[in-house]
Protein backbone atom coordinates (compact mmCIF):
# COMPACT_ATOMS: atom_id res chain seq x y z
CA UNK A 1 7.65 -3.34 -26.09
CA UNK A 2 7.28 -7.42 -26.06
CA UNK A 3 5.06 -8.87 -23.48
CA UNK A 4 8.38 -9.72 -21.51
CA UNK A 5 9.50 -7.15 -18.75
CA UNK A 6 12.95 -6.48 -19.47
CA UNK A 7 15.16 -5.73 -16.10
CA UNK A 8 16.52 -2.32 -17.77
CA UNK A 9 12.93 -1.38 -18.35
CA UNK A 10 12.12 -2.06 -14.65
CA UNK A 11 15.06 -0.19 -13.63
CA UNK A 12 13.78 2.58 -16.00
CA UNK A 13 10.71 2.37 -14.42
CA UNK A 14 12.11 2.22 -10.77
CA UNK A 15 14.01 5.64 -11.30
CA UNK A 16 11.05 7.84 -12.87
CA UNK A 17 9.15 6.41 -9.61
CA UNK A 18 11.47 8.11 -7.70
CA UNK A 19 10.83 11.09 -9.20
CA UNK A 20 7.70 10.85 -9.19
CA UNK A 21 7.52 10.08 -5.17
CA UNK A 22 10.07 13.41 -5.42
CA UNK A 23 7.29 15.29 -6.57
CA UNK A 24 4.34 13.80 -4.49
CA UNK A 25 6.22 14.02 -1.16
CA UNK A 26 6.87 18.17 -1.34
CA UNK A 27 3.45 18.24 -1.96
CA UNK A 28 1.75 16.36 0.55
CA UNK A 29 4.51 17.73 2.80
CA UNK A 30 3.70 21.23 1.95
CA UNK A 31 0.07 20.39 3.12
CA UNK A 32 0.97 18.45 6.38
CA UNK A 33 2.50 22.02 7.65
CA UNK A 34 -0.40 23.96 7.88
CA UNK A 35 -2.57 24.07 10.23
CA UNK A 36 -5.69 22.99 8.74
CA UNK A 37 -6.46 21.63 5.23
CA UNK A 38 -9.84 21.84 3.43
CA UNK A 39 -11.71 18.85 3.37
CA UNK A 40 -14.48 17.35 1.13
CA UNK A 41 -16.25 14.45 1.78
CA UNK A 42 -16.80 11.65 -1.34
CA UNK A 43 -19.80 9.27 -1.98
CA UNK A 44 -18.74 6.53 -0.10
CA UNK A 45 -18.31 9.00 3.30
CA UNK A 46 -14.53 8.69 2.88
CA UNK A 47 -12.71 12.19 3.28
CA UNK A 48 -10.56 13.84 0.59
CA UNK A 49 -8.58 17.27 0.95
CA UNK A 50 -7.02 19.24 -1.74
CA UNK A 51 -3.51 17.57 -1.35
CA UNK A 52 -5.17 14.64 -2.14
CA UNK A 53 -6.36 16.25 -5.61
CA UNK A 54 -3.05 18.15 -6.46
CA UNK A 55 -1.02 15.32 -5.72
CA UNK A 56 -3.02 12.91 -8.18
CA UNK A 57 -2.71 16.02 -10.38
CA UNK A 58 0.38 16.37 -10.66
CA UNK A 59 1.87 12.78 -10.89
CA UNK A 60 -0.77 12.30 -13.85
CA UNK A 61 0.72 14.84 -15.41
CA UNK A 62 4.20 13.54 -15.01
CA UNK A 63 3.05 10.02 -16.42
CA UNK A 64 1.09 11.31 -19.48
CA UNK A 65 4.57 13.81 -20.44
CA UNK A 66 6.79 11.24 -19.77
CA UNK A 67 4.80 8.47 -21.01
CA UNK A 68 1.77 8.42 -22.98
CA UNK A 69 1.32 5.83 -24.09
CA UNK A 70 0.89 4.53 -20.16
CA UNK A 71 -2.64 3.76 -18.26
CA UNK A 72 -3.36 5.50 -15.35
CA UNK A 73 -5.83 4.11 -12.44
CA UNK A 74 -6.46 6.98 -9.56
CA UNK A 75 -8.23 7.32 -6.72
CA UNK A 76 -9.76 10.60 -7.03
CA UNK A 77 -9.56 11.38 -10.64
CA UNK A 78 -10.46 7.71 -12.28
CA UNK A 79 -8.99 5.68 -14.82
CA UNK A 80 -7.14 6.67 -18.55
CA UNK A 81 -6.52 4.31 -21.06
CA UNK A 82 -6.77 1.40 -18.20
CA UNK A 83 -6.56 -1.61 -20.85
CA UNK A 84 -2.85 -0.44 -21.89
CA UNK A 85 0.49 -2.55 -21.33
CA UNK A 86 1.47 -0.68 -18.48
CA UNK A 87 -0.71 1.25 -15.73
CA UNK A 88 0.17 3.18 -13.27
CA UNK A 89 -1.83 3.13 -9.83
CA UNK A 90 -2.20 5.83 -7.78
CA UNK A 91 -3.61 6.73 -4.30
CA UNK A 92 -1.97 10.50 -3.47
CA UNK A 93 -2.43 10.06 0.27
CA UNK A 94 -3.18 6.59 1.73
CA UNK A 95 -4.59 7.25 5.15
CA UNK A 96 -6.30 10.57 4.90
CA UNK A 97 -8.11 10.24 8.03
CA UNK A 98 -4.26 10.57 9.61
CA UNK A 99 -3.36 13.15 7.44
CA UNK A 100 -6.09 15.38 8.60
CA UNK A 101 -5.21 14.86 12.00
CA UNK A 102 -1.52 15.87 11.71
CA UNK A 103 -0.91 11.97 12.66
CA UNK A 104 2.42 10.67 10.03
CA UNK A 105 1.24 7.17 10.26
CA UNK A 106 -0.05 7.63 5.96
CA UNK A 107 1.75 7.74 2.90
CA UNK A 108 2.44 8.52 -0.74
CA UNK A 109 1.21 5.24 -2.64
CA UNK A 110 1.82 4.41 -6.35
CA UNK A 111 2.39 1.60 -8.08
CA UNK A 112 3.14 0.39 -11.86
CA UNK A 113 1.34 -2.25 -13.42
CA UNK A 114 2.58 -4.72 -16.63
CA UNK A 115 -0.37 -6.45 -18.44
CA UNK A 116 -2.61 -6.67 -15.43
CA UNK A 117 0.11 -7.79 -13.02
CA UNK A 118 1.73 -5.30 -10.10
CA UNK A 119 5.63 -5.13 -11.18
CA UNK A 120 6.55 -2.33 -8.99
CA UNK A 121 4.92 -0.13 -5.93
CA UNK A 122 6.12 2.58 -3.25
CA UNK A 123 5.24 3.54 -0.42
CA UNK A 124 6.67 7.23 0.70
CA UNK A 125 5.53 8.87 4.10
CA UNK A 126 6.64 12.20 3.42
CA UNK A 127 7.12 13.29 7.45
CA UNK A 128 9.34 10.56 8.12
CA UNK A 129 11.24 10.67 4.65
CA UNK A 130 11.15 7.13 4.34
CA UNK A 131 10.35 5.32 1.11
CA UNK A 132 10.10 1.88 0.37
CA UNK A 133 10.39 0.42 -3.40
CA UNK A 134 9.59 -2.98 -4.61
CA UNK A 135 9.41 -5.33 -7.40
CA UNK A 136 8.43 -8.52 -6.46
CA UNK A 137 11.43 -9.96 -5.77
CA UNK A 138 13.29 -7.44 -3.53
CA UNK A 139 12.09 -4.61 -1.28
CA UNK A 140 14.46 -1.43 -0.06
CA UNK A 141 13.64 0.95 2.06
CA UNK A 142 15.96 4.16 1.67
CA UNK A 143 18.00 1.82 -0.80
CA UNK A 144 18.59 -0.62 2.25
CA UNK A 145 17.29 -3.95 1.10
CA UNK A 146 14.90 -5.30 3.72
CA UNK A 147 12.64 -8.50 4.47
CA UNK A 148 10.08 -9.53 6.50
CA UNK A 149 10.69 -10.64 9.94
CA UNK A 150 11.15 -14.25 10.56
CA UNK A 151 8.32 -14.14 13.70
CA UNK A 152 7.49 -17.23 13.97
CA UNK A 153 3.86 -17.64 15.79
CA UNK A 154 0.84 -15.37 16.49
CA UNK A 155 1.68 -15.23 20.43
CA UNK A 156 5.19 -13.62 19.80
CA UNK A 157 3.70 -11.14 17.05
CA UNK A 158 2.85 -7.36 16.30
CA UNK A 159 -0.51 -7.62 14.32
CA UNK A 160 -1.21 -4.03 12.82
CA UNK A 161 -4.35 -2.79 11.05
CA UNK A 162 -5.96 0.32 9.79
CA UNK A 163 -9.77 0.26 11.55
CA UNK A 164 -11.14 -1.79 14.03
CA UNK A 165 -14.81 -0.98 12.93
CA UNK A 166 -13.76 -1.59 9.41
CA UNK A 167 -12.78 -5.49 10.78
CA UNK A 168 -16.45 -5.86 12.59
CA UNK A 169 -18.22 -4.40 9.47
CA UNK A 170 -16.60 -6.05 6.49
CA UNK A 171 -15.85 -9.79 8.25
CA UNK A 172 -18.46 -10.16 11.07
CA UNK A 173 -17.74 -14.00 10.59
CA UNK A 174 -14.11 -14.32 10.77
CA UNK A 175 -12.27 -15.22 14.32
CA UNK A 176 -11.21 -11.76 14.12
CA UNK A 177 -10.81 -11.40 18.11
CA UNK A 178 -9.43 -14.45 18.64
CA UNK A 179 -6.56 -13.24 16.42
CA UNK A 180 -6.43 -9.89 17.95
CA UNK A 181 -5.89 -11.18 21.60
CA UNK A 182 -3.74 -14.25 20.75
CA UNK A 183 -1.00 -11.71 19.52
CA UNK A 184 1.59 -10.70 21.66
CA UNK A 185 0.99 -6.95 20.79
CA UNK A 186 -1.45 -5.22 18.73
CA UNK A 187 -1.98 -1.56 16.97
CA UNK A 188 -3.98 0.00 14.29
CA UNK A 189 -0.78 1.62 12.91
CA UNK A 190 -2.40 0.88 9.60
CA UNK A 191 -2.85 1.90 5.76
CA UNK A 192 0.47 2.17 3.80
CA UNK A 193 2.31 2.67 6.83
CA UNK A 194 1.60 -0.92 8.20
CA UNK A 195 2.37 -2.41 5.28
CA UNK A 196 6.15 -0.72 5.22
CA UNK A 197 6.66 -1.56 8.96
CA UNK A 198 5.93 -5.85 7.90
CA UNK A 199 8.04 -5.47 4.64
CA UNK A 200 10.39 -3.59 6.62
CA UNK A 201 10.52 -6.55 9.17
CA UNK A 202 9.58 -3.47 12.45
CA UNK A 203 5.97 -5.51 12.51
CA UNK A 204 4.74 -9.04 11.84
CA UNK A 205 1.36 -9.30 10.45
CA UNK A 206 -0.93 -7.22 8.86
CA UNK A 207 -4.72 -7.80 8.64
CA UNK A 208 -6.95 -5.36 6.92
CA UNK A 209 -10.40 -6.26 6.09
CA UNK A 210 -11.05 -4.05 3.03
CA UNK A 211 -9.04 -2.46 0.33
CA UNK A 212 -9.48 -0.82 -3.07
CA UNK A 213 -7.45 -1.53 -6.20
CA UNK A 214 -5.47 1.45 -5.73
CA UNK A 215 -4.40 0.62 -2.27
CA UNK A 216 -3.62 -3.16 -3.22
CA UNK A 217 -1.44 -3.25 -6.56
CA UNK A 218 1.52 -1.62 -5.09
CA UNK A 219 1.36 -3.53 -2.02
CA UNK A 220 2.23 -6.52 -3.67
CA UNK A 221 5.42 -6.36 -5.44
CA UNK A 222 6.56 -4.04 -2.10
CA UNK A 223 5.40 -7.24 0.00
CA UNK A 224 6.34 -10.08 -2.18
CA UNK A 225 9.90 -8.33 -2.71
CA UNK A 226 10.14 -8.69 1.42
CA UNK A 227 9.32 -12.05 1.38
CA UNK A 228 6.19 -12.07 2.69
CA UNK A 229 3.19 -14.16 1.76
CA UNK A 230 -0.28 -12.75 0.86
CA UNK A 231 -3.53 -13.33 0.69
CA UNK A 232 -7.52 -12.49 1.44
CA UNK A 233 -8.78 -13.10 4.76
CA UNK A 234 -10.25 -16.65 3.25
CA UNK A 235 -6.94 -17.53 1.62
CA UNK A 236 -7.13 -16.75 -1.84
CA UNK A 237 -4.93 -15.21 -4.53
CA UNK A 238 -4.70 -11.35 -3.43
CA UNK A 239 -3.94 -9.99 -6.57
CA UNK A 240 -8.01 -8.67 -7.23
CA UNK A 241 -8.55 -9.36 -3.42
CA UNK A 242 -10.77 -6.95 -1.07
CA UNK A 243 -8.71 -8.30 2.55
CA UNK A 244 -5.48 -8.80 2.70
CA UNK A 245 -3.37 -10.84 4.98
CA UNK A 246 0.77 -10.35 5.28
CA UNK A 247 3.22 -11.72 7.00
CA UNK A 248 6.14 -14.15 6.91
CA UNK A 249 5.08 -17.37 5.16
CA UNK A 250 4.74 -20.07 8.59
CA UNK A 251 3.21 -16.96 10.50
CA UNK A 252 0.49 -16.24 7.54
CA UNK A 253 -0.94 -19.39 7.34
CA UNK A 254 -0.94 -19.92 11.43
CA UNK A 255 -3.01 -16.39 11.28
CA UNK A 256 -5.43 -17.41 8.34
CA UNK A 257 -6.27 -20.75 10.50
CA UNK A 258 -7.19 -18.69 13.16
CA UNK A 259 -9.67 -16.57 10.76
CA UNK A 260 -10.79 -19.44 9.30
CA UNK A 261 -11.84 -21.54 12.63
């Protein structure tokens, strides 16, 4: 394989995801049905249940039949052969603290890395049987291409994001409120969820104040693909980022002023 990414590669690439989101989804789905689920909780205080675990199971060992040669970078399990052309990133169930509560706002999220670089991601919520898929330059959701919406100030906006405490813990500093109450509406339909509903163009701006690797590389090309611009909360490149900030281009960079003042 050359350092280029062919198209038919990508398109290669874009169908095993789909089986791959296949797989997850009867999973997780399996899981939301029951009553309860078991749940551990990890180092960092964050909750993990055994969907989380079989899920991340399984599509590893989907990748490593299909495609040895292929890096993996999980949430639960860690990273294999993370230096190799191509990775693939994956976070089982992105919101668990919804998924324990029955609540559909999380999702399915995987992405595949080429040298270092996001090239594709999806997003799958596994209640609603929606599924989003992008490459950088387009995003479809249920094969339906779709962009961002064209909102075109903070006052006229939906701002989403996943935890208010997270906001007032990880960016004391930033005009965070000011942001909050100069939008026109505002929820905390967050995690991978929020991110489909900007790409999708059903919200305008999405603000979160912390995110792993796993929950960032297959944002992007799902994102990018939509047309929207992103960044950190100061501006910067988010591609390695810990914030992110997304929305159309002219509504991004009136939000980031407003962090930044």
């Amino acid at each position: 394989m050359s350092a280029m990414l062919s198209e038919k590669y990508l398109e290669e690439m874009k169908t095993f995801a789909g089986t791959l989101a296949d797989a997850a989804r009867e999973i997780v789905a399996g899981y939301h049905a029951l009553p309860r689920t078991e749940i551990e909780i990890k180092a960092d205080g964050s909750p993990v249940t055994v969907a989380d675990k079989e899920c991340e199971r399984r599509l590893r060992e989907m990748i490593r039949k299909a495609f040895p040669s292929h890096g993996i970078i999980g949430e639960e399990f860690g990273n294999e052969n993370a230096d190799a052309e191509f990775v693939w990133s994956l976070d089982p169930v992105d919101g668990t603290k919804s998924f324990i509560s029955r609540v559909p706002l999380y999702g399915i999220l995987f992405g595949l890395l080429h040298e270092g670089k996001p090239c594709l991601g999806v997003i799958d919520q596994p209640v609603t049987r929606e599924r989003i898929v992008g490459d950088g330059k387009t995003a479809e959701l249920n094969g339906r291409r779709v962009r961002v919406a064209e909102t075109p100030a903070v006052e006229q906006a939906l701002l989403l994001t996943t935890d208010l405490i997270d906001c007032e813990e990880h960016h004391p500093h930033e005009n965070w409120n000011a942001l909050l109450h100069r939008a026109r509406l505002f929820r905390t339909w967050g995690d991978c969820c929020g991110y489909m509903m900007v790409a999708a163009g059903r919200a305008d701006l999405m603000a979160d104040p912390v995110l792993s690797p796993w929950d960032l590389y297959p944002l992007l090309p799902i994102l990018e693909g939509a047309g929207a611009k992103v960044s950190d909360w100061r501006g910067n490149d988010a591609l390695g980022a810990t914030s992110v900030l997304a929305a159309n281009p002219r509504l991004h960079d009136e939000a980031l002023k407003i962090l930044l003042s």
